[in-house]
Protein backbone atom coordinates (compact mmCIF):
# COMPACT_ATOMS: atom_id res chain seq x y z
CA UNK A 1 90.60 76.48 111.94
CA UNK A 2 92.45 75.33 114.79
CA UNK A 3 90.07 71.71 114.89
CA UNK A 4 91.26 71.66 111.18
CA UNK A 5 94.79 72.44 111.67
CA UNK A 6 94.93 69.40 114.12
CA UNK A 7 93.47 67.31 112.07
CA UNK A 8 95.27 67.69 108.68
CA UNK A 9 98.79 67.35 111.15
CA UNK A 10 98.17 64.50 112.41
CA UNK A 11 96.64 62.60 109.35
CA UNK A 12 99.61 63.95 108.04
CA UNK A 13 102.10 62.25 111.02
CA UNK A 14 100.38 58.83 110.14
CA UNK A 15 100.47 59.46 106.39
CA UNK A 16 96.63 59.38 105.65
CA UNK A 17 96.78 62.75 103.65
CA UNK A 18 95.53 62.28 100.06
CA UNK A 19 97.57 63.81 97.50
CA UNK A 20 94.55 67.10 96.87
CA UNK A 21 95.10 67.66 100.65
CA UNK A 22 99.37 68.80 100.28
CA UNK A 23 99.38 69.73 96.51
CA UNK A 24 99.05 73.21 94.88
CA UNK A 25 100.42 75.43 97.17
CA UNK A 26 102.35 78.60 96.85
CA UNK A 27 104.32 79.02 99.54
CA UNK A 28 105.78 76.46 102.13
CA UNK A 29 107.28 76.29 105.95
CA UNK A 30 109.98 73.09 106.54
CA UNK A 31 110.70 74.01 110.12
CA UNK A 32 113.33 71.18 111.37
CA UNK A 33 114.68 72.88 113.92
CA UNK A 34 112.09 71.04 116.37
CA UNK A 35 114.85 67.83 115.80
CA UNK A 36 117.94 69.73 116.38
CA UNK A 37 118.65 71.36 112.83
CA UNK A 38 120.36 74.59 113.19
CA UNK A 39 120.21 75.52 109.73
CA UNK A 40 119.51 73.93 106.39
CA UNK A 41 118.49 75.14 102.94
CA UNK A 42 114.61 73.57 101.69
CA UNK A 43 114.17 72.30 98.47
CA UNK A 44 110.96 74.30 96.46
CA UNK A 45 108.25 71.54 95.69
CA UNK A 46 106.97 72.41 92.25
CA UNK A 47 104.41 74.15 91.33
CA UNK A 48 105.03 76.38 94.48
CA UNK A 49 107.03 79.52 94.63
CA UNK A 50 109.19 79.79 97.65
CA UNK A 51 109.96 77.57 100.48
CA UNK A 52 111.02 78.90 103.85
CA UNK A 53 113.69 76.55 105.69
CA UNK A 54 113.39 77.42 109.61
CA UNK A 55 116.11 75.96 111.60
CA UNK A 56 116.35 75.81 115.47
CA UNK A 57 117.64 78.47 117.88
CA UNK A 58 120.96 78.53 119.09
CA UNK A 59 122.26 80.32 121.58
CA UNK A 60 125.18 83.05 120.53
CA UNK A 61 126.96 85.96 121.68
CA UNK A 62 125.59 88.93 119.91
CA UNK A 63 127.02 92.44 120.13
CA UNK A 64 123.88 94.97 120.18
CA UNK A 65 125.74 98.12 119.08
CA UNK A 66 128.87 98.74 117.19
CA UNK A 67 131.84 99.93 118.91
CA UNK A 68 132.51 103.37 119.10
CA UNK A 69 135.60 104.51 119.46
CA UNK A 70 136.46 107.07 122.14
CA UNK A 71 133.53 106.41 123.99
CA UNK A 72 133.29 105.90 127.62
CA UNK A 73 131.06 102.80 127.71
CA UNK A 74 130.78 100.80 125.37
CA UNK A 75 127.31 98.48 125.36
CA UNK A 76 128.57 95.16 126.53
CA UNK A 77 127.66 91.67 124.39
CA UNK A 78 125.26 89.24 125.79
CA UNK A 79 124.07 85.85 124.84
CA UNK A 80 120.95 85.39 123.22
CA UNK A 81 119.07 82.45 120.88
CA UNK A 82 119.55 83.43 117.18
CA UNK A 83 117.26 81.78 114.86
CA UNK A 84 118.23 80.45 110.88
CA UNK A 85 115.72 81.28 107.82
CA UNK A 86 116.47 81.04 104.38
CA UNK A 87 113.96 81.52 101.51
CA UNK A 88 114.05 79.59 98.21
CA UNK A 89 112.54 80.68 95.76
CA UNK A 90 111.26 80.18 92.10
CA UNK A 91 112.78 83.29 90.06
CA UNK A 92 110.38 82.81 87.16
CA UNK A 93 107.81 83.50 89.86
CA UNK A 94 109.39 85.78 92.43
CA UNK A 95 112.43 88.38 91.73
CA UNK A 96 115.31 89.42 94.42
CA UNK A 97 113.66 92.36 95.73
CA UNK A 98 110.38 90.68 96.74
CA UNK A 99 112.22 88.22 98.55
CA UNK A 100 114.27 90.60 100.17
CA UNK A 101 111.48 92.59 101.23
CA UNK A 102 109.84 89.41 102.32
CA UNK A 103 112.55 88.50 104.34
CA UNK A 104 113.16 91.73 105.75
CA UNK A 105 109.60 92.31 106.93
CA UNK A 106 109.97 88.67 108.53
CA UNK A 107 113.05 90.04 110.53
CA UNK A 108 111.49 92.75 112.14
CA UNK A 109 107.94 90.98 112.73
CA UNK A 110 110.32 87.92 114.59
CA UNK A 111 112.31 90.67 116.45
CA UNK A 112 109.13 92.48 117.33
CA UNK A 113 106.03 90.58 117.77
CA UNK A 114 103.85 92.97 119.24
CA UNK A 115 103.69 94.70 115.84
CA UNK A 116 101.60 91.88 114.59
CA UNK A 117 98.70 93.29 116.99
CA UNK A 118 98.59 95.84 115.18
């Protein structure tokens, strides 16, 4: 897969990829956060479904826990990279909910790898 994988990219990069090799899909990645794109919303390429638009990381302050009031700590912010991912998708094909599930399983597989060992 991996000898495949490398192959397809870069006939791809030089533009060698016959039109049966990128058509018919059902579901795309445009990552262009590898030249600097924080965020951006991707355009679905018809006949496919959804489209997920990955931007770069950036680094943000995050707070981990809401702040409690009357407390004697309170968990202090840090900085940390926070990633961009927005799904578009074909509502004659997908509903709302899928995509939200979609998206939410995403989330947690992102924020916790190790699950996908599993």
């Amino acid at each position: 897969i991996s000898t495949k994988v490398k192959n397809l990219a870069t006939r791809a990069r030089d533009g060698k990829l016959s039109p049966e090799e990128y058509q018919g899909g059902s579901f795309c990645i445009s990552n262009l956060g590898m030249f600097g794109i924080n965020e951006f919303s991707a355009v679905i390429n018809p006949p496919q479904a959804a489209i997920l638009a990955v931007g770069g990381g950036v680094k943000k302050i995050v707070v981990n826990t809401p702040y409690v009031e009357d407390a004697e700590e309170q968990e202090l912010p840090s900085v940390k990279s926070v990633m961009s991912a927005r799904l578009s998708a074909d509502r004659r094909v997908v509903d709302e909910a899928t995509v939200a599930l979609f998206l939410s399983a995403l989330k947690c597989y992102l924020n916790k790898p190790e699950l996908l060992l599993l």
